[in-house]
PDB file of N, CA and C in Angstrom:
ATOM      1  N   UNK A   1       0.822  -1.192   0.000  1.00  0.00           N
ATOM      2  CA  UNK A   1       0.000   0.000   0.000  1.00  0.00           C
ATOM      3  C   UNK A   1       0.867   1.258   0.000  1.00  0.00           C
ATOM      4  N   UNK A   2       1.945   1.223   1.080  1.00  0.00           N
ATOM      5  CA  UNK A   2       2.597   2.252   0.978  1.00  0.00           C
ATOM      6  C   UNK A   2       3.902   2.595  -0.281  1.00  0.00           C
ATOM      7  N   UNK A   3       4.147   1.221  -1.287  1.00  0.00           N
ATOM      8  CA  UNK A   3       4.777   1.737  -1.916  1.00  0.00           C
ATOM      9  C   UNK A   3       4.274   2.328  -3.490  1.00  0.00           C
ATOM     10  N   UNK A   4       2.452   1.811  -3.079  1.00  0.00           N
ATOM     11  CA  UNK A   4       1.843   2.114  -4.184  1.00  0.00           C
ATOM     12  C   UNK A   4       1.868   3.573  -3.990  1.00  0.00           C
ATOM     13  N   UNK A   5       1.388   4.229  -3.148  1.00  0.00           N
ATOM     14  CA  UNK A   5       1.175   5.576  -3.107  1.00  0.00           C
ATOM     15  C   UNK A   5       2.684   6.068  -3.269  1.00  0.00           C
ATOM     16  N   UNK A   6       4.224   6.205  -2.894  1.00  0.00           N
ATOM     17  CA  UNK A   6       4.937   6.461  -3.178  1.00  0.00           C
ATOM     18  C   UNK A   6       4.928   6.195  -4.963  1.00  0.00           C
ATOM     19  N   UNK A   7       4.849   5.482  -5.857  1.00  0.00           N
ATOM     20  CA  UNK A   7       5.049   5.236  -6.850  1.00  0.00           C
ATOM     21  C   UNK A   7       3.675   6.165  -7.646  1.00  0.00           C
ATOM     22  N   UNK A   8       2.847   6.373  -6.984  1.00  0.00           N
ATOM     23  CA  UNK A   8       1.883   7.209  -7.665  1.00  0.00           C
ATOM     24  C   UNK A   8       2.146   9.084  -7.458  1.00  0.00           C
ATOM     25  N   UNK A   9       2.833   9.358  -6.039  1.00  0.00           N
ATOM     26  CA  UNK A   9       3.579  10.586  -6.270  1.00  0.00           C
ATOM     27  C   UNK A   9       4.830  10.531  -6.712  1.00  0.00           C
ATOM     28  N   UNK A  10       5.282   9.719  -7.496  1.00  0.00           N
ATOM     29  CA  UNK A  10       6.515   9.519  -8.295  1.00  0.00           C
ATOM     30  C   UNK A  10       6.031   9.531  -9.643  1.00  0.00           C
ATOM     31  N   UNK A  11       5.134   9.375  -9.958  1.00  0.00           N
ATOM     32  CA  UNK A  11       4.395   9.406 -11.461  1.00  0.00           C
ATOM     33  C   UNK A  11       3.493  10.910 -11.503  1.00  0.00           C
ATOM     34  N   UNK A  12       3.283  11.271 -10.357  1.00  0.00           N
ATOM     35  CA  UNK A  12       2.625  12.811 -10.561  1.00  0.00           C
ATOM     36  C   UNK A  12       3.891  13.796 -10.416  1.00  0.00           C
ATOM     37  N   UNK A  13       5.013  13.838 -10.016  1.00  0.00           N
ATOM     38  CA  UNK A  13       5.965  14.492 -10.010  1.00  0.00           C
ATOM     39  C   UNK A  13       6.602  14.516 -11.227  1.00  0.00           C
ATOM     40  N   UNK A  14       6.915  13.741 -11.907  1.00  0.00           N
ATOM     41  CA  UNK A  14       7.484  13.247 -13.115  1.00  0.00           C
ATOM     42  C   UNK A  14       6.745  13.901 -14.115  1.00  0.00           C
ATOM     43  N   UNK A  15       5.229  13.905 -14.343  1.00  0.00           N
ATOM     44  CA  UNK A  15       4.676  14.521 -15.065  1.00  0.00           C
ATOM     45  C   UNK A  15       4.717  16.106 -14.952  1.00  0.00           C
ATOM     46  N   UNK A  16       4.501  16.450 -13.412  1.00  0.00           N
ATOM     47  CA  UNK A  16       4.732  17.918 -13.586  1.00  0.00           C
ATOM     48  C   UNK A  16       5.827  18.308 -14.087  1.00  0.00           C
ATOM     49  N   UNK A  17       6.687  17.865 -13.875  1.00  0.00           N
ATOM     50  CA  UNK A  17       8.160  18.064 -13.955  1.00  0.00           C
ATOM     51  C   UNK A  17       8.460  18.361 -15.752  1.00  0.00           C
ATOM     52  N   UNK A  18       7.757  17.375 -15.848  1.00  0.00           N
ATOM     53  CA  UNK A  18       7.827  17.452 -17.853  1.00  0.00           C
ATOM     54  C   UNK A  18       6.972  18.610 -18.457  1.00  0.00           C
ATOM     55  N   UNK A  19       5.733  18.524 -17.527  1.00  0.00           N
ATOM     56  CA  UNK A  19       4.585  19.787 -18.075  1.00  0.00           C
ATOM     57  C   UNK A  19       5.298  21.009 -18.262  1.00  0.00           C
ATOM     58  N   UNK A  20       6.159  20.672 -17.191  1.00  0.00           N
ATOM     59  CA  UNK A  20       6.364  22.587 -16.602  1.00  0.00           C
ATOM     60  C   UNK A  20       7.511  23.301 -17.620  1.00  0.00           C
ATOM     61  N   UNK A  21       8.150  22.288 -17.989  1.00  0.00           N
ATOM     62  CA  UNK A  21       9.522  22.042 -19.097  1.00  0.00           C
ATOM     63  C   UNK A  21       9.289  21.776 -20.287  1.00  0.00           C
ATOM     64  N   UNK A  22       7.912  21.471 -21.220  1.00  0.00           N
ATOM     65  CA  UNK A  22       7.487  21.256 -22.217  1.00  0.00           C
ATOM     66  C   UNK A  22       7.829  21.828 -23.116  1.00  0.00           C
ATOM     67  N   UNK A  23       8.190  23.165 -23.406  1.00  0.00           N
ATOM     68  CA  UNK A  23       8.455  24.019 -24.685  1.00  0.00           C
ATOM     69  C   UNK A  23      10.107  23.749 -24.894  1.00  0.00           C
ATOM     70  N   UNK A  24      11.253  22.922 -23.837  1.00  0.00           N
ATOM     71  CA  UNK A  24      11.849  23.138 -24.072  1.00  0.00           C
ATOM     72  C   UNK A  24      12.293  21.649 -24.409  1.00  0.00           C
ATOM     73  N   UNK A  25      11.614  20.421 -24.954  1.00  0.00           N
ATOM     74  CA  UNK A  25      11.213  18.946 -25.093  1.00  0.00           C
ATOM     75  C   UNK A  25      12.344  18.641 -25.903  1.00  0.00           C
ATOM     76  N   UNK A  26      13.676  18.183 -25.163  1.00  0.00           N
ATOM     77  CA  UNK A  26      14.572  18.263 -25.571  1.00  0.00           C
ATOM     78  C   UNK A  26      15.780  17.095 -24.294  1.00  0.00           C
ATOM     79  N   UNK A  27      16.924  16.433 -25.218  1.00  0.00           N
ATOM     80  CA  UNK A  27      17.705  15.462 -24.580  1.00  0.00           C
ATOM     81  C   UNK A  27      18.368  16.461 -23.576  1.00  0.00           C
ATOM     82  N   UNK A  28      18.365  17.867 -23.832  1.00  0.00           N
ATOM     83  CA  UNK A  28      19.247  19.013 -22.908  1.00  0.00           C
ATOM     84  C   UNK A  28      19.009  19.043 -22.156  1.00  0.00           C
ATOM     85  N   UNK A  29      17.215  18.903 -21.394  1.00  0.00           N
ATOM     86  CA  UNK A  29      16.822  19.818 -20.336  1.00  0.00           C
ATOM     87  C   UNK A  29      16.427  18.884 -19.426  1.00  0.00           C
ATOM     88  N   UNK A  30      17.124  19.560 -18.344  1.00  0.00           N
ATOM     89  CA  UNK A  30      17.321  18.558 -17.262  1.00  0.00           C
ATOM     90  C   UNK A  30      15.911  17.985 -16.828  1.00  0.00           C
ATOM     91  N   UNK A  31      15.024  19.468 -16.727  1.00  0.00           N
ATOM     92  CA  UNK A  31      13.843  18.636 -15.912  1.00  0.00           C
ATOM     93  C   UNK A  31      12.801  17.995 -16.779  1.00  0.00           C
ATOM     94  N   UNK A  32      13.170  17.876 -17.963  1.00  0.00           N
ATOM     95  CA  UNK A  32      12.254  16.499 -18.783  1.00  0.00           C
ATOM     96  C   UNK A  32      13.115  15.328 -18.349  1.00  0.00           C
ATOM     97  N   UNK A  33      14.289  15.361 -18.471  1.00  0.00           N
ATOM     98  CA  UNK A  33      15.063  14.101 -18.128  1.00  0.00           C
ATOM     99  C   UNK A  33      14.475  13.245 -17.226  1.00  0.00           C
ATOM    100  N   UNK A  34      15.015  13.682 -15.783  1.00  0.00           N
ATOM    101  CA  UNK A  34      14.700  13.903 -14.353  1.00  0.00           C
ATOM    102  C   UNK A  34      13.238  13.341 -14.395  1.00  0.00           C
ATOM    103  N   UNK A  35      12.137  14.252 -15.371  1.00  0.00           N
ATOM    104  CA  UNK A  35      10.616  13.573 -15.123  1.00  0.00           C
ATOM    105  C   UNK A  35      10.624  12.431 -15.762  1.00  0.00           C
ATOM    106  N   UNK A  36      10.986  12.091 -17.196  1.00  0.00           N
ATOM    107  CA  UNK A  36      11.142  10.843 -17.583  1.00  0.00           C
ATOM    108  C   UNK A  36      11.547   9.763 -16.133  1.00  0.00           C
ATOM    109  N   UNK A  37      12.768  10.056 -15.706  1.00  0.00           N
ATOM    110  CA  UNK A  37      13.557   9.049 -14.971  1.00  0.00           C
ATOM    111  C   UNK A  37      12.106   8.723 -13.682  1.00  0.00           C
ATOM    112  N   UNK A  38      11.836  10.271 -13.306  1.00  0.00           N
ATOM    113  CA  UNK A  38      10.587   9.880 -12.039  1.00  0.00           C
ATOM    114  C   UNK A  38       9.276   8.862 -12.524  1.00  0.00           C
ATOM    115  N   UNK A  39       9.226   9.001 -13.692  1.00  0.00           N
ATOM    116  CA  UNK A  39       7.659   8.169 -14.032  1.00  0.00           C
ATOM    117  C   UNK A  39       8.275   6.763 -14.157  1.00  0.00           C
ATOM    118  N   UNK A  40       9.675   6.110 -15.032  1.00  0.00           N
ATOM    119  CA  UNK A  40      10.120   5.003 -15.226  1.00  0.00           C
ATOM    120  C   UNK A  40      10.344   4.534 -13.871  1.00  0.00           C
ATOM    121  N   UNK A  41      10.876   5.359 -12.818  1.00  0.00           N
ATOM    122  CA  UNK A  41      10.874   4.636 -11.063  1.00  0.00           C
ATOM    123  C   UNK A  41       9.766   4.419 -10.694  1.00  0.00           C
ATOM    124  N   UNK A  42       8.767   5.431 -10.682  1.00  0.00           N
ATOM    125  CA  UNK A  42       7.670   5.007 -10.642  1.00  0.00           C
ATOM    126  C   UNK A  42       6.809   3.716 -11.130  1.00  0.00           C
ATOM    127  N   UNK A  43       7.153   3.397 -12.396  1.00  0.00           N
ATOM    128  CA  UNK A  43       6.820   1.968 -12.524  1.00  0.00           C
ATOM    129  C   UNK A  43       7.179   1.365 -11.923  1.00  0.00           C
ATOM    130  N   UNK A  44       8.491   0.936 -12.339  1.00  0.00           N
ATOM    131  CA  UNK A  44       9.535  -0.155 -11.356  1.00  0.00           C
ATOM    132  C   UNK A  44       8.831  -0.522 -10.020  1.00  0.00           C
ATOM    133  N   UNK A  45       8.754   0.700  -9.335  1.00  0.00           N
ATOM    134  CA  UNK A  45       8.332   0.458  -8.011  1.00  0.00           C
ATOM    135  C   UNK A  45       7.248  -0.209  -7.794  1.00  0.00           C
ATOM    136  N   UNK A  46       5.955   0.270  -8.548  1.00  0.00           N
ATOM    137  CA  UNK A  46       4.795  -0.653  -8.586  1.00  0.00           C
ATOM    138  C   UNK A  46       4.991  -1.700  -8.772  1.00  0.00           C
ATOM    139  N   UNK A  47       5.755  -2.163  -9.982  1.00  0.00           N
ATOM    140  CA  UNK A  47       5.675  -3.293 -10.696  1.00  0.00           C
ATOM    141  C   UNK A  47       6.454  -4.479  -9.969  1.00  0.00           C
ATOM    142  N   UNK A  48       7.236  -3.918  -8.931  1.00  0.00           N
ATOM    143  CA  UNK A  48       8.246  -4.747  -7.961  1.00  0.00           C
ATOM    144  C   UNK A  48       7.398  -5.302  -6.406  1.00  0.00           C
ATOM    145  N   UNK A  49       6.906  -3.782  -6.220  1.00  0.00           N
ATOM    146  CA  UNK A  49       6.065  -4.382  -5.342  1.00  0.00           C
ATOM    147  C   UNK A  49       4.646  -5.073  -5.407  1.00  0.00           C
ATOM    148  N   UNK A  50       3.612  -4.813  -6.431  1.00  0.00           N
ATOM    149  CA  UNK A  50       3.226  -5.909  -6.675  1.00  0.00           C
ATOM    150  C   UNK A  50       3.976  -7.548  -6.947  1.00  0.00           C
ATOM    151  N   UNK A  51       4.757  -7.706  -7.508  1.00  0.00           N
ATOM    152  CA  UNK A  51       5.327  -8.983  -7.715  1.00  0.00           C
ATOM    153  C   UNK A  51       5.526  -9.498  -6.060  1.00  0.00           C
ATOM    154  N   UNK A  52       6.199  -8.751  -5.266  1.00  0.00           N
ATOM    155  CA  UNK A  52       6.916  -9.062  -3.802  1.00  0.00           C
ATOM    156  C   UNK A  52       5.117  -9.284  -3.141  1.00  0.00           C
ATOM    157  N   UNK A  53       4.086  -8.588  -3.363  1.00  0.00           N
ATOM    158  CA  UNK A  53       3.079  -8.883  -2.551  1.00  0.00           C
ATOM    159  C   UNK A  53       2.555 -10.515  -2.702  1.00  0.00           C
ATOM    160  N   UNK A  54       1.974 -10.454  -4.549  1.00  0.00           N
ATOM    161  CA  UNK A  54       1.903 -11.432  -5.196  1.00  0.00           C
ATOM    162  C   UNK A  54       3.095 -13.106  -4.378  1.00  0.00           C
ATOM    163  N   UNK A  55       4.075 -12.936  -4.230  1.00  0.00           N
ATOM    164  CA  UNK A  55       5.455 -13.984  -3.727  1.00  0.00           C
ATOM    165  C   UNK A  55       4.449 -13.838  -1.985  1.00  0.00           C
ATOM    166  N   UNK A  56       4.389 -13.189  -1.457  1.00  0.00           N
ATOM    167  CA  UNK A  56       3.981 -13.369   0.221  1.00  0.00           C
ATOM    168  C   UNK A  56       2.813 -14.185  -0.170  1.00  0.00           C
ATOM    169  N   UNK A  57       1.710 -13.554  -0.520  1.00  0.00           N
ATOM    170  CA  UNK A  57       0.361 -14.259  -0.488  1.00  0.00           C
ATOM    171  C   UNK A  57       0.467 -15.660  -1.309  1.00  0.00           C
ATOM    172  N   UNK A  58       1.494 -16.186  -2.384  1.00  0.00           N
ATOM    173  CA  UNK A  58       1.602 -17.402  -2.817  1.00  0.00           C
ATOM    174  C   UNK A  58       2.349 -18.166  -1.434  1.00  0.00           C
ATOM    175  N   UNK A  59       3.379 -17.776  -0.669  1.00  0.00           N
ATOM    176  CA  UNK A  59       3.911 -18.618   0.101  1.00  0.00           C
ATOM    177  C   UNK A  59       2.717 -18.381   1.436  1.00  0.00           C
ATOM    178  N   UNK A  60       1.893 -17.773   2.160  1.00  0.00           N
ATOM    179  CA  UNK A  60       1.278 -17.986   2.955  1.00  0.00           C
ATOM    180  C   UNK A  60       0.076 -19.004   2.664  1.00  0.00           C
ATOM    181  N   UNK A  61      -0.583 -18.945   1.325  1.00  0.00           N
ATOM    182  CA  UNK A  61      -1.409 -20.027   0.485  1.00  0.00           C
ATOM    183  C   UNK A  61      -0.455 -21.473   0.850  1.00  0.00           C
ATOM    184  N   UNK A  62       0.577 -21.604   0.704  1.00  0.00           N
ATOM    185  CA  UNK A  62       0.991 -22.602   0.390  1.00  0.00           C
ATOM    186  C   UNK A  62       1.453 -23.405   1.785  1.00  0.00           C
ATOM    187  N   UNK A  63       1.839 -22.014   3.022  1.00  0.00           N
ATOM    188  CA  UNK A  63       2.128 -22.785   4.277  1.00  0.00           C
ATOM    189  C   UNK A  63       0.945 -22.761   5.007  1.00  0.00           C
ATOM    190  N   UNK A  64      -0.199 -22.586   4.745  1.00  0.00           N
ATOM    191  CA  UNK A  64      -1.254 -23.082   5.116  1.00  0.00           C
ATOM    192  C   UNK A  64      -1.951 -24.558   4.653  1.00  0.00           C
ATOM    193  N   UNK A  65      -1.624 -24.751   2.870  1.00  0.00           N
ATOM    194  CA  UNK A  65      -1.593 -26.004   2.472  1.00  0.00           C
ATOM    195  C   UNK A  65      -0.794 -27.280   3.066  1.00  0.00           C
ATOM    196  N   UNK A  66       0.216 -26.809   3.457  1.00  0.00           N
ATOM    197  CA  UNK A  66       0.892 -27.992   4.503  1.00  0.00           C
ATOM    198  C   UNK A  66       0.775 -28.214   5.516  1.00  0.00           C
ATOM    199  N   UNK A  67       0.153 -27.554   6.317  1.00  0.00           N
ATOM    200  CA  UNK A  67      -0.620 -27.184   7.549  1.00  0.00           C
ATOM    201  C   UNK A  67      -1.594 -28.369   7.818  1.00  0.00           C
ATOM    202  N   UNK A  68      -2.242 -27.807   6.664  1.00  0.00           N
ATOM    203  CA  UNK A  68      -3.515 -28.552   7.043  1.00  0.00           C
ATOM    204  C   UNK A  68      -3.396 -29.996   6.531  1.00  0.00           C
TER     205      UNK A  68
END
């Protein structure tokens, strides 16, 4: 939960960051860079921590299956 919301103000930062820098949409300028780099962490992050949630809830499924 908490790294979803980090990864969702990492994807709204990133965008401002590009909005605000738009006229100058270019490999030069730092803060398109910078927003690019914030929205691609921003995935990552989701996409990692879903997987890591996804891995807990398969191994608690499974040490309950031996359990019982």
């Amino acid at each position: 939960m908490v790294s979803t919301i980090i990864s969702v103000a990492l994807m709204i930062i990133g965008i401002v960051m590009i909005v605000v820098d738009l006229g100058n949409f270019s490999d030069k300028s730092y803060p398109v860079m910078v927003g690019i780099g914030f929205i691609v962490g921003s995935i990552l992050i989701y996409g990692l921590s879903r997987a890591v949630g996804m891995a807990q809830m398969r191994k608690e499924e499974s040490k309950g299956k031996v359990e019982n």
